[in-house]
Protein backbone atom coordinates (compact mmCIF):
# COMPACT_ATOMS: atom_id res chain seq x y z
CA UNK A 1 6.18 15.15 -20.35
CA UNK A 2 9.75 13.68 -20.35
CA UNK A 3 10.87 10.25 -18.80
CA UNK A 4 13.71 9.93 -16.93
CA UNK A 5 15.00 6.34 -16.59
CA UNK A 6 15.42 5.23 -13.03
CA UNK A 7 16.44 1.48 -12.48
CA UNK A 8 16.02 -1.85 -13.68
CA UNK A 9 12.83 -3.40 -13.52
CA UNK A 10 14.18 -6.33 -11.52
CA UNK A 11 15.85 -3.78 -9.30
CA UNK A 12 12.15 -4.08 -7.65
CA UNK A 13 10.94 -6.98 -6.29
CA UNK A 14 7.12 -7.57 -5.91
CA UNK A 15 5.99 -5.60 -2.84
CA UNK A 16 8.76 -3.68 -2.72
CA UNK A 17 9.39 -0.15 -2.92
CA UNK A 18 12.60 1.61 -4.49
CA UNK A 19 13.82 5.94 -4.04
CA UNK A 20 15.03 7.78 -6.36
CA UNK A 21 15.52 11.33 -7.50
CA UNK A 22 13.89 12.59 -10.65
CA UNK A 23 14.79 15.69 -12.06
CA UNK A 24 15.06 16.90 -8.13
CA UNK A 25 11.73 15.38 -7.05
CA UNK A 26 11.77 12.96 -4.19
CA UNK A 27 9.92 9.35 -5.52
CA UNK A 28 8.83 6.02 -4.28
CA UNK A 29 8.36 3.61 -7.01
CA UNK A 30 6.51 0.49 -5.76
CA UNK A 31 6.10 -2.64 -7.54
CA UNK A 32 2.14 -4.38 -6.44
CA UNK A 33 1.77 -7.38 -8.09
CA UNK A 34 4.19 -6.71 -11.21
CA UNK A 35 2.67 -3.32 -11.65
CA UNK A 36 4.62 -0.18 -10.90
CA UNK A 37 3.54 2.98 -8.90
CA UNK A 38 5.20 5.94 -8.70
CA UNK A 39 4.35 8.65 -6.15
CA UNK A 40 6.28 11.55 -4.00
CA UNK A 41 8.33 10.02 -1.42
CA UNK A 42 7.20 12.41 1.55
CA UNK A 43 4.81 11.56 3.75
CA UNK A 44 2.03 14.33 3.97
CA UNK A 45 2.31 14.52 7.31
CA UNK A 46 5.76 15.28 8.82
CA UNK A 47 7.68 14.94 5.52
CA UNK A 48 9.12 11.52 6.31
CA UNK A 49 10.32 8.79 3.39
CA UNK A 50 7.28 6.40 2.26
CA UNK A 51 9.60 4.08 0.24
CA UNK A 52 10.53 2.75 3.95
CA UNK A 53 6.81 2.50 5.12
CA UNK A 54 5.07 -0.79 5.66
CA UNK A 55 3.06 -2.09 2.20
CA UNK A 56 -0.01 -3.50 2.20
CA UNK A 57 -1.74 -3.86 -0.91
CA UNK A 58 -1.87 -0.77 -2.41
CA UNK A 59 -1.41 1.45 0.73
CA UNK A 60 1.95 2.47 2.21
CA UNK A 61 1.89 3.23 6.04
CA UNK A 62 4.48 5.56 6.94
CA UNK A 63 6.70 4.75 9.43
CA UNK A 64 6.84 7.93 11.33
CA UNK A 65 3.09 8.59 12.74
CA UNK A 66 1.15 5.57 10.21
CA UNK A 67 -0.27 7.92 8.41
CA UNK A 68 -1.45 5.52 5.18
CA UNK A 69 -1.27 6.40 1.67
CA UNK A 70 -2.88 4.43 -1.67
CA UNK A 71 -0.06 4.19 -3.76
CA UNK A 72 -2.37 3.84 -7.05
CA UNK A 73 -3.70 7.78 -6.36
CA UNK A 74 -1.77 9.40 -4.10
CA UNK A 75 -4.84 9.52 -1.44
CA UNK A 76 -4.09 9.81 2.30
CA UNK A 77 -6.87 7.04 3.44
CA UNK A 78 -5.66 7.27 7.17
CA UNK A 79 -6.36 9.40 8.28
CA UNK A 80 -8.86 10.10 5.09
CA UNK A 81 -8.11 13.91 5.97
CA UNK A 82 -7.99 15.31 1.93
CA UNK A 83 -4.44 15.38 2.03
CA UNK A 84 -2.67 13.41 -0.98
CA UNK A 85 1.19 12.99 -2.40
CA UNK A 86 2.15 13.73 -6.23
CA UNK A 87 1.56 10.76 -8.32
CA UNK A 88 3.86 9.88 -11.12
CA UNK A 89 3.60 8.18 -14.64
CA UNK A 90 5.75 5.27 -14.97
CA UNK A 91 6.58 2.86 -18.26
CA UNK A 92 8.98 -0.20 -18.37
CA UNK A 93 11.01 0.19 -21.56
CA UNK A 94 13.25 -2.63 -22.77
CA UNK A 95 13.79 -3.58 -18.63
CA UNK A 96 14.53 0.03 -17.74
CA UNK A 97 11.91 1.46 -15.55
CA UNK A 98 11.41 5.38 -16.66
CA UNK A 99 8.94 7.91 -14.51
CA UNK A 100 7.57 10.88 -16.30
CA UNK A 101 7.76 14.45 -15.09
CA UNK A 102 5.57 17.31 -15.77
CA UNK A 103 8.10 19.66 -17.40
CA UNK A 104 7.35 23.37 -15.91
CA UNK A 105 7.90 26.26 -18.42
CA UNK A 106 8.21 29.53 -17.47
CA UNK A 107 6.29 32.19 -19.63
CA UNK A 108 8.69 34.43 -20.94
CA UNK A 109 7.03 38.39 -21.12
CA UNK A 110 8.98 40.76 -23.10
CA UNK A 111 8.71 44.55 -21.89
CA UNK A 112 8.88 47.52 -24.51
């Protein structure tokens, strides 16, 4: 797994929710309480933004149909359907907030 720095960490303030683009995935980092969450900025639904949705706790409504989303797992918990968003590791080092992406490797087959 790499880390990609993103920010700052007082580029988020508490209950507050950042976007950014790591290594071409779409995030939402949120900050709850001085923690940080990291999770796929599209909405399950109708693919719109979650780092513009309403925060409560540790769920996200989105903005476009309030479809709600616990930023901790990834869960859709309204409606609690099964669907779910991409969650992503994050670390704070030396002030620099840094989310960690599954690196994908392609298996390489060698004809005769």
């Amino acid at each position: 797994m790499e880390f990609h720095p993103v920010c700052k960490f007082s580029d988020i303030a508490l209950g507050e929710a950042k976007p950014a683009v790591v290594a071409g995935y779409s995030v939402a980092i949120f900050n709850i309480r001085g923690k940080l969450y990291a999770i796929e900025n599209i909405c399950p639904h109708m693919a719109a933004p979650l780092d513009d949705g309403s925060l409560e706790g540790t769920k996200v409504t989105c903005r476009l149909h309030f479809w709600e989303v616990d930023v901790t797992n990834g869960q859709c918990v309204a409606p609690n359907n099964g669907h779910y968003v991409t969650t992503f590791p994050v670390k704070v080092e030396r002030g620099v907030i840094k989310v960690g992406i599954e690196e994908i490797k392609a298996e390489v087959s060698e004809e005769s």
